[in-house]
PDB file of N, CA and C in Angstrom:
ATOM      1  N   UNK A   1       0.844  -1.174   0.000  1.00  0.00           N
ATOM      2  CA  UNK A   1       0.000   0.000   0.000  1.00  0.00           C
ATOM      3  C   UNK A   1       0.882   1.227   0.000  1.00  0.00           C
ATOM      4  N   UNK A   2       0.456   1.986  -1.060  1.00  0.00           N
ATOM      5  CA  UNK A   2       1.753   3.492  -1.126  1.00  0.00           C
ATOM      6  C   UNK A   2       0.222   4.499  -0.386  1.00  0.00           C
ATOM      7  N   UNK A   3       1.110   5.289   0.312  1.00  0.00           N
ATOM      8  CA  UNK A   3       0.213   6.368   0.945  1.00  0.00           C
ATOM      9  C   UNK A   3       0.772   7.976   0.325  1.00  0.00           C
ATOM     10  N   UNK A   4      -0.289   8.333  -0.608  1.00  0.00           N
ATOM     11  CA  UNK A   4       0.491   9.691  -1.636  1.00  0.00           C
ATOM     12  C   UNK A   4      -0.390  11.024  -0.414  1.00  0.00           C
ATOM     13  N   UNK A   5       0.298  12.097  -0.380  1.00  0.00           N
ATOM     14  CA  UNK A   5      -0.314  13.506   0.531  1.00  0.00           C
ATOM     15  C   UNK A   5      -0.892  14.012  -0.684  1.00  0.00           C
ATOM     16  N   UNK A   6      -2.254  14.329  -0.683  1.00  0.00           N
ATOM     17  CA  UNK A   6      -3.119  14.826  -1.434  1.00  0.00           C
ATOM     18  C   UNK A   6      -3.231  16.680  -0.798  1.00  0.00           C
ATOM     19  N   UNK A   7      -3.979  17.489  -1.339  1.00  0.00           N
ATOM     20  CA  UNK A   7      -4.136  18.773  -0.838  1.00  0.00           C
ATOM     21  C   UNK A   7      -5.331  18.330   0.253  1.00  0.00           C
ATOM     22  N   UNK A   8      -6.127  17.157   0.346  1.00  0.00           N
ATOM     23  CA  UNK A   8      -7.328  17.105   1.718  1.00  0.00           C
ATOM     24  C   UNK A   8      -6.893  16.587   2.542  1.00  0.00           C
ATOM     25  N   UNK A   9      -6.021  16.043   2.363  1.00  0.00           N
ATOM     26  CA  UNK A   9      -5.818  14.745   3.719  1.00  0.00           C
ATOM     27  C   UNK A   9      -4.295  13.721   2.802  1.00  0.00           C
ATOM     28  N   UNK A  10      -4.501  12.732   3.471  1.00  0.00           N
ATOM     29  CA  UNK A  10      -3.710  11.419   2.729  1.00  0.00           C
ATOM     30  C   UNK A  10      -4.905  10.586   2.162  1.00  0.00           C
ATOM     31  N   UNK A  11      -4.443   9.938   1.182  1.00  0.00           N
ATOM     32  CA  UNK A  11      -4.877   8.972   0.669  1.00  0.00           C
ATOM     33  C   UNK A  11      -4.571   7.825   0.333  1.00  0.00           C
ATOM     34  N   UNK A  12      -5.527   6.594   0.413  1.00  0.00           N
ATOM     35  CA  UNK A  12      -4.246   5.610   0.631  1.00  0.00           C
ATOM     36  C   UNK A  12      -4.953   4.877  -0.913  1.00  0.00           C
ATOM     37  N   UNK A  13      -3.497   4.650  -1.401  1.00  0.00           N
ATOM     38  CA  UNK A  13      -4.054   3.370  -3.029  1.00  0.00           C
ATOM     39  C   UNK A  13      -3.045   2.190  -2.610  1.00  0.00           C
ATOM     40  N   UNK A  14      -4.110   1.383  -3.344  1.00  0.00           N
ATOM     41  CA  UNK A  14      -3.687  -0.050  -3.451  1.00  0.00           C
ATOM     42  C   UNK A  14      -2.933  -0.327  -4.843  1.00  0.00           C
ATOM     43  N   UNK A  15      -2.254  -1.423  -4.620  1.00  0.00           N
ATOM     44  CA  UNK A  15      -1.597  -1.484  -6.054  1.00  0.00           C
ATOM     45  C   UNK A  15      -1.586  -3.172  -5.995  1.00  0.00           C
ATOM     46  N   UNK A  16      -2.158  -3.733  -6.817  1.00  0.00           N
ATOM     47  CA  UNK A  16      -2.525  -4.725  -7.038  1.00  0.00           C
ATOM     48  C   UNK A  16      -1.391  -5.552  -8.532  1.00  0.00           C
ATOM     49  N   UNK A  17      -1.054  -6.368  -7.927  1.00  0.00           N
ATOM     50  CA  UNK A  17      -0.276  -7.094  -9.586  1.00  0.00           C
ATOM     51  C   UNK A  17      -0.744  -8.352  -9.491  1.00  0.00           C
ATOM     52  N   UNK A  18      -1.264  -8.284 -10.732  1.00  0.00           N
ATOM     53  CA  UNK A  18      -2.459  -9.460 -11.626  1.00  0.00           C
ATOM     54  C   UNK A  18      -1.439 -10.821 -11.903  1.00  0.00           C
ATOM     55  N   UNK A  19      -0.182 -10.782 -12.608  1.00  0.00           N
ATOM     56  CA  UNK A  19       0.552 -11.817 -13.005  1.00  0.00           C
ATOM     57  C   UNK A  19       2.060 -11.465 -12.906  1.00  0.00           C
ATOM     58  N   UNK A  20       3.105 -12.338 -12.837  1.00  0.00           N
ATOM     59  CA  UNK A  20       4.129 -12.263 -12.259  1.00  0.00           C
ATOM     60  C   UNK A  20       5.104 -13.241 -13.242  1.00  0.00           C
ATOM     61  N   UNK A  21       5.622 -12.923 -14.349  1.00  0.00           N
ATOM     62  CA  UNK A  21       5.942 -13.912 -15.000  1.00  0.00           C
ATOM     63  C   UNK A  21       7.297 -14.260 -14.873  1.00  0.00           C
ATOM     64  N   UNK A  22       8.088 -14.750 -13.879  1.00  0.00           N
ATOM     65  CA  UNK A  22       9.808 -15.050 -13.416  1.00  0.00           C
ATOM     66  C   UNK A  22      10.131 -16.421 -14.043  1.00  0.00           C
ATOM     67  N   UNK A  23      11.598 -16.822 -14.078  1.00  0.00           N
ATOM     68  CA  UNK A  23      11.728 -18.059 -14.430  1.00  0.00           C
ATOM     69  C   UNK A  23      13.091 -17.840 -13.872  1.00  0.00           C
ATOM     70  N   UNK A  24      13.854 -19.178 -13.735  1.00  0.00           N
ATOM     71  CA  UNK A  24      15.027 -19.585 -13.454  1.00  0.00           C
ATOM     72  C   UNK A  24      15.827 -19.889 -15.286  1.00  0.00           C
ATOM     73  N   UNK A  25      16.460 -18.851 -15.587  1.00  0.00           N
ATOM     74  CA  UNK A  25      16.951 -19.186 -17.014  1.00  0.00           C
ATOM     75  C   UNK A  25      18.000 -19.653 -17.469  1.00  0.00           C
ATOM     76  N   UNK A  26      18.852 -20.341 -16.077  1.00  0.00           N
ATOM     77  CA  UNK A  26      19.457 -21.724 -15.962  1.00  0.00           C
ATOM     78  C   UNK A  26      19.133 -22.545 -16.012  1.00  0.00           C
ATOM     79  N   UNK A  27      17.888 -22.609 -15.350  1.00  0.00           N
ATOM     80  CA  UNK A  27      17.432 -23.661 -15.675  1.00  0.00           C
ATOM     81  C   UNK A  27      16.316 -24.217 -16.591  1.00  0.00           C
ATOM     82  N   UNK A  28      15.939 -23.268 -17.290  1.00  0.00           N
ATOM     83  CA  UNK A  28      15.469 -23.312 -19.036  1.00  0.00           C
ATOM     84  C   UNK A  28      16.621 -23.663 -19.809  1.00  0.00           C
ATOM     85  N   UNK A  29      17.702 -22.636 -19.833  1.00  0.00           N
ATOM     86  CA  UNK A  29      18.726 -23.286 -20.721  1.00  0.00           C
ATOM     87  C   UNK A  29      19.457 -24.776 -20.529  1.00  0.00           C
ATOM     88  N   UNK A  30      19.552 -25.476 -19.275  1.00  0.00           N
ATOM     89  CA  UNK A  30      19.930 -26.709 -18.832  1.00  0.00           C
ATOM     90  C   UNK A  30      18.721 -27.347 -19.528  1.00  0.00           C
ATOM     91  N   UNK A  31      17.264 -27.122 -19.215  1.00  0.00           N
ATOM     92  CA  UNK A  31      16.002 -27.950 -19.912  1.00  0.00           C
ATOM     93  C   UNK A  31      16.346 -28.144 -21.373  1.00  0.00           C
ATOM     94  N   UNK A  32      16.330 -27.026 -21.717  1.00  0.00           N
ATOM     95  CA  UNK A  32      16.838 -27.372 -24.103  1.00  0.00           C
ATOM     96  C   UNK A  32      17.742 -27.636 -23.657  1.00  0.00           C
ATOM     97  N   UNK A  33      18.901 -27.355 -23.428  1.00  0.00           N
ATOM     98  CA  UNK A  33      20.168 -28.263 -23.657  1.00  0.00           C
ATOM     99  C   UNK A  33      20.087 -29.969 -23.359  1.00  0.00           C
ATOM    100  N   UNK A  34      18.962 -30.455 -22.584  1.00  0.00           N
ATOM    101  CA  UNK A  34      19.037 -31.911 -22.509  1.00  0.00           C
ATOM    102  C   UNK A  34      17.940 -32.332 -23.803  1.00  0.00           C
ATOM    103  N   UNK A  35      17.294 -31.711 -23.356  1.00  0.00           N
ATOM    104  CA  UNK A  35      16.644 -31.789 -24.836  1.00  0.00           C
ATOM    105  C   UNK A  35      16.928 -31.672 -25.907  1.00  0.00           C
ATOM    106  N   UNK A  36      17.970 -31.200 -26.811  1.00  0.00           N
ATOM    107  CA  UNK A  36      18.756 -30.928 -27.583  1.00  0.00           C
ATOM    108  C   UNK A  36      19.361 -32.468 -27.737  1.00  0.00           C
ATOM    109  N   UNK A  37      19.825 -32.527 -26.994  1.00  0.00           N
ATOM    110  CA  UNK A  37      20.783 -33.601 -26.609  1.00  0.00           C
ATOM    111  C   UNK A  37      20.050 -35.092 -26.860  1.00  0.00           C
ATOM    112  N   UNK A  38      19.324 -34.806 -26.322  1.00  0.00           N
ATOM    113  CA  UNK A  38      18.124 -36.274 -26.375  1.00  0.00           C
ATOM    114  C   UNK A  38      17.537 -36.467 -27.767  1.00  0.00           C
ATOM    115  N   UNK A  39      17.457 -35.361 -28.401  1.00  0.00           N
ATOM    116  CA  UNK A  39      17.003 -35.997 -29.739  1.00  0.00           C
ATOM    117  C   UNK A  39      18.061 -36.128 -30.586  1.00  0.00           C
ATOM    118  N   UNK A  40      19.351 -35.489 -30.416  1.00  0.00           N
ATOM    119  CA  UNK A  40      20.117 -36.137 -31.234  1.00  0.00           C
ATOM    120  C   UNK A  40      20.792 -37.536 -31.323  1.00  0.00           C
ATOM    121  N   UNK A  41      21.022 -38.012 -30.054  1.00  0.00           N
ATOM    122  CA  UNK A  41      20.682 -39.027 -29.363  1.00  0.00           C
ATOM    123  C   UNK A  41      20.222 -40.312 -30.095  1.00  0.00           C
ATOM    124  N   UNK A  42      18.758 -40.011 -29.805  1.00  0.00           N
ATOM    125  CA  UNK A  42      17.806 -41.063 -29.957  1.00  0.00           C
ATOM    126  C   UNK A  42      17.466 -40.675 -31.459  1.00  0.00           C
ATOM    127  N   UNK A  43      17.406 -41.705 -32.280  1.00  0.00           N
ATOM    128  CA  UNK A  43      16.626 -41.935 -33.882  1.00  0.00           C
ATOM    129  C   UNK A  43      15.110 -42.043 -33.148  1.00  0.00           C
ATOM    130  N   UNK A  44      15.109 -42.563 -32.099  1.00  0.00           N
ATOM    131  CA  UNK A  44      13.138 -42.772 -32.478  1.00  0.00           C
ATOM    132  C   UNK A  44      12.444 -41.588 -31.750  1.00  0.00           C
ATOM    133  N   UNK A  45      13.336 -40.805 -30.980  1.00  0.00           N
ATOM    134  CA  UNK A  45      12.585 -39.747 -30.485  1.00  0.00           C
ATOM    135  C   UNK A  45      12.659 -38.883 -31.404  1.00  0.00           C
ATOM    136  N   UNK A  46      13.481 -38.358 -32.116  1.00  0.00           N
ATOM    137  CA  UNK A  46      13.809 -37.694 -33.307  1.00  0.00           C
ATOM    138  C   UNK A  46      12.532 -37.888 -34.086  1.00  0.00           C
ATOM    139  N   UNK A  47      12.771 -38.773 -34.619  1.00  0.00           N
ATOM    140  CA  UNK A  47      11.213 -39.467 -35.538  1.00  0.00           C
ATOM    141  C   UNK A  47      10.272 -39.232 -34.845  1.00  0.00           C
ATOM    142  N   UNK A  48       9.776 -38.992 -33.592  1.00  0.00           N
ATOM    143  CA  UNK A  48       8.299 -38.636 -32.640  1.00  0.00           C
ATOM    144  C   UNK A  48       8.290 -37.119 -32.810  1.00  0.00           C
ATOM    145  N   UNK A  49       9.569 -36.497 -32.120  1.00  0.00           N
ATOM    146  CA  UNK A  49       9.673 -35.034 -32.342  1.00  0.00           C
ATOM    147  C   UNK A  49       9.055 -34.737 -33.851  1.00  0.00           C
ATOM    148  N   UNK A  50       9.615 -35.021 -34.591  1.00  0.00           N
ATOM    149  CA  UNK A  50       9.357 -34.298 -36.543  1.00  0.00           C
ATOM    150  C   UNK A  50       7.757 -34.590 -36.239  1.00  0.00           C
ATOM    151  N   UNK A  51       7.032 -36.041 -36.025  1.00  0.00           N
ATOM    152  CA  UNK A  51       5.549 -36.328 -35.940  1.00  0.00           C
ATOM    153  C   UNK A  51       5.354 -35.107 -35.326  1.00  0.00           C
ATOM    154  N   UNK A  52       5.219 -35.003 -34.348  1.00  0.00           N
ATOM    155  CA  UNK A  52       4.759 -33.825 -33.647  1.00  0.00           C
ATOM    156  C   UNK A  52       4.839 -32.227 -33.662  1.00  0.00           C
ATOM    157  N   UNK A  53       5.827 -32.461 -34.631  1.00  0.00           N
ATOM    158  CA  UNK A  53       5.991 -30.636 -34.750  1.00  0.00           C
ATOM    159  C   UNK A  53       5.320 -30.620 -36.329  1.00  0.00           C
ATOM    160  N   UNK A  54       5.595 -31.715 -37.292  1.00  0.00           N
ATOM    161  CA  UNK A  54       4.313 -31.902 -38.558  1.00  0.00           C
ATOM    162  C   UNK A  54       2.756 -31.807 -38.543  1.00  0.00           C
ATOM    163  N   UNK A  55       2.525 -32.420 -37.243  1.00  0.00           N
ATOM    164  CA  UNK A  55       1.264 -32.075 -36.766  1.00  0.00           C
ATOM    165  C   UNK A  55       0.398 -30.995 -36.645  1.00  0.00           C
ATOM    166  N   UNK A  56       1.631 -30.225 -36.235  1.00  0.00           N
ATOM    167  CA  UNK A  56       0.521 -28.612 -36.130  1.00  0.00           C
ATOM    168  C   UNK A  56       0.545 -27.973 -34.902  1.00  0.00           C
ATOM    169  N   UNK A  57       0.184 -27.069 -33.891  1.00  0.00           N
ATOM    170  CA  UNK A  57      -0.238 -26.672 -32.652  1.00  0.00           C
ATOM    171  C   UNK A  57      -1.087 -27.208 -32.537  1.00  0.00           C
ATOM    172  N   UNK A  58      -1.124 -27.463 -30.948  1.00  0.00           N
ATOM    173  CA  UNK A  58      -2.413 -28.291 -30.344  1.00  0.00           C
ATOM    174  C   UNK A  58      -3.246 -27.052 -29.678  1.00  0.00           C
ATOM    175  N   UNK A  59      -4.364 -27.834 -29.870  1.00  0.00           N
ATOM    176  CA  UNK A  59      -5.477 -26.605 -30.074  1.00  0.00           C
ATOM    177  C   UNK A  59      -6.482 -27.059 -28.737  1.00  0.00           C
ATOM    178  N   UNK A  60      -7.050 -26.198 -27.923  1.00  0.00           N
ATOM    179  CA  UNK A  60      -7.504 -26.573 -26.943  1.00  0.00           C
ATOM    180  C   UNK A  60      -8.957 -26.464 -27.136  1.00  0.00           C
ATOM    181  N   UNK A  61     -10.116 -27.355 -26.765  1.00  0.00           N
ATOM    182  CA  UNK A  61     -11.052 -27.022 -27.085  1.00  0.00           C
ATOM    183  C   UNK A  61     -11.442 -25.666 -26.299  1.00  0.00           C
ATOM    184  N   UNK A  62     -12.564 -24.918 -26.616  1.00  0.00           N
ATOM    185  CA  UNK A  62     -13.298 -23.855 -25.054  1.00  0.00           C
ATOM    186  C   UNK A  62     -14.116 -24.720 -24.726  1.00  0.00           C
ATOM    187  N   UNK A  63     -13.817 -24.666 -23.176  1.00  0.00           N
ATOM    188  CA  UNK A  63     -15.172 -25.070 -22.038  1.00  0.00           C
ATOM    189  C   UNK A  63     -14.059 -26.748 -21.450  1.00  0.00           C
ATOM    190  N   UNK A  64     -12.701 -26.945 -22.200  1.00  0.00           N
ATOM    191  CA  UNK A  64     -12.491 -28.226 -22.189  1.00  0.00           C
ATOM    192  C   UNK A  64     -11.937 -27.984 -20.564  1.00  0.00           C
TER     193      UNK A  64
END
């Protein structure tokens, strides 16, 4: 709560935060880097990965 001096009195406002979007970006970059790693790796995950990114975005129904 910030309290600002108005010309009547004080007034007090609220300050409200809706979303907060932080991440650890060590540990995103450690996440792709194994991932990276894993499909070069593996022939059959490789082959699942391509299925899946050929596929398209997955689409969510509304109401699902």
């Amino acid at each position: 709560m910030a309290v600002l001096e108005g010309g009547d009195g004080l007034a007090k406002v609220w300050k409200t935060v809706l979303a907060r979007f932080v991440h650890n970006d060590r540990l995103v970059d450690a996440l792709h880097q194994r991932a990276f790693c894993a499909l070069r790796a593996s022939p059959g995950l490789r082959v699942n990965g391509h299925r899946l990114r050929d596929r398209g975005p997955v689409r969510v129904r509304p109401g699902a």
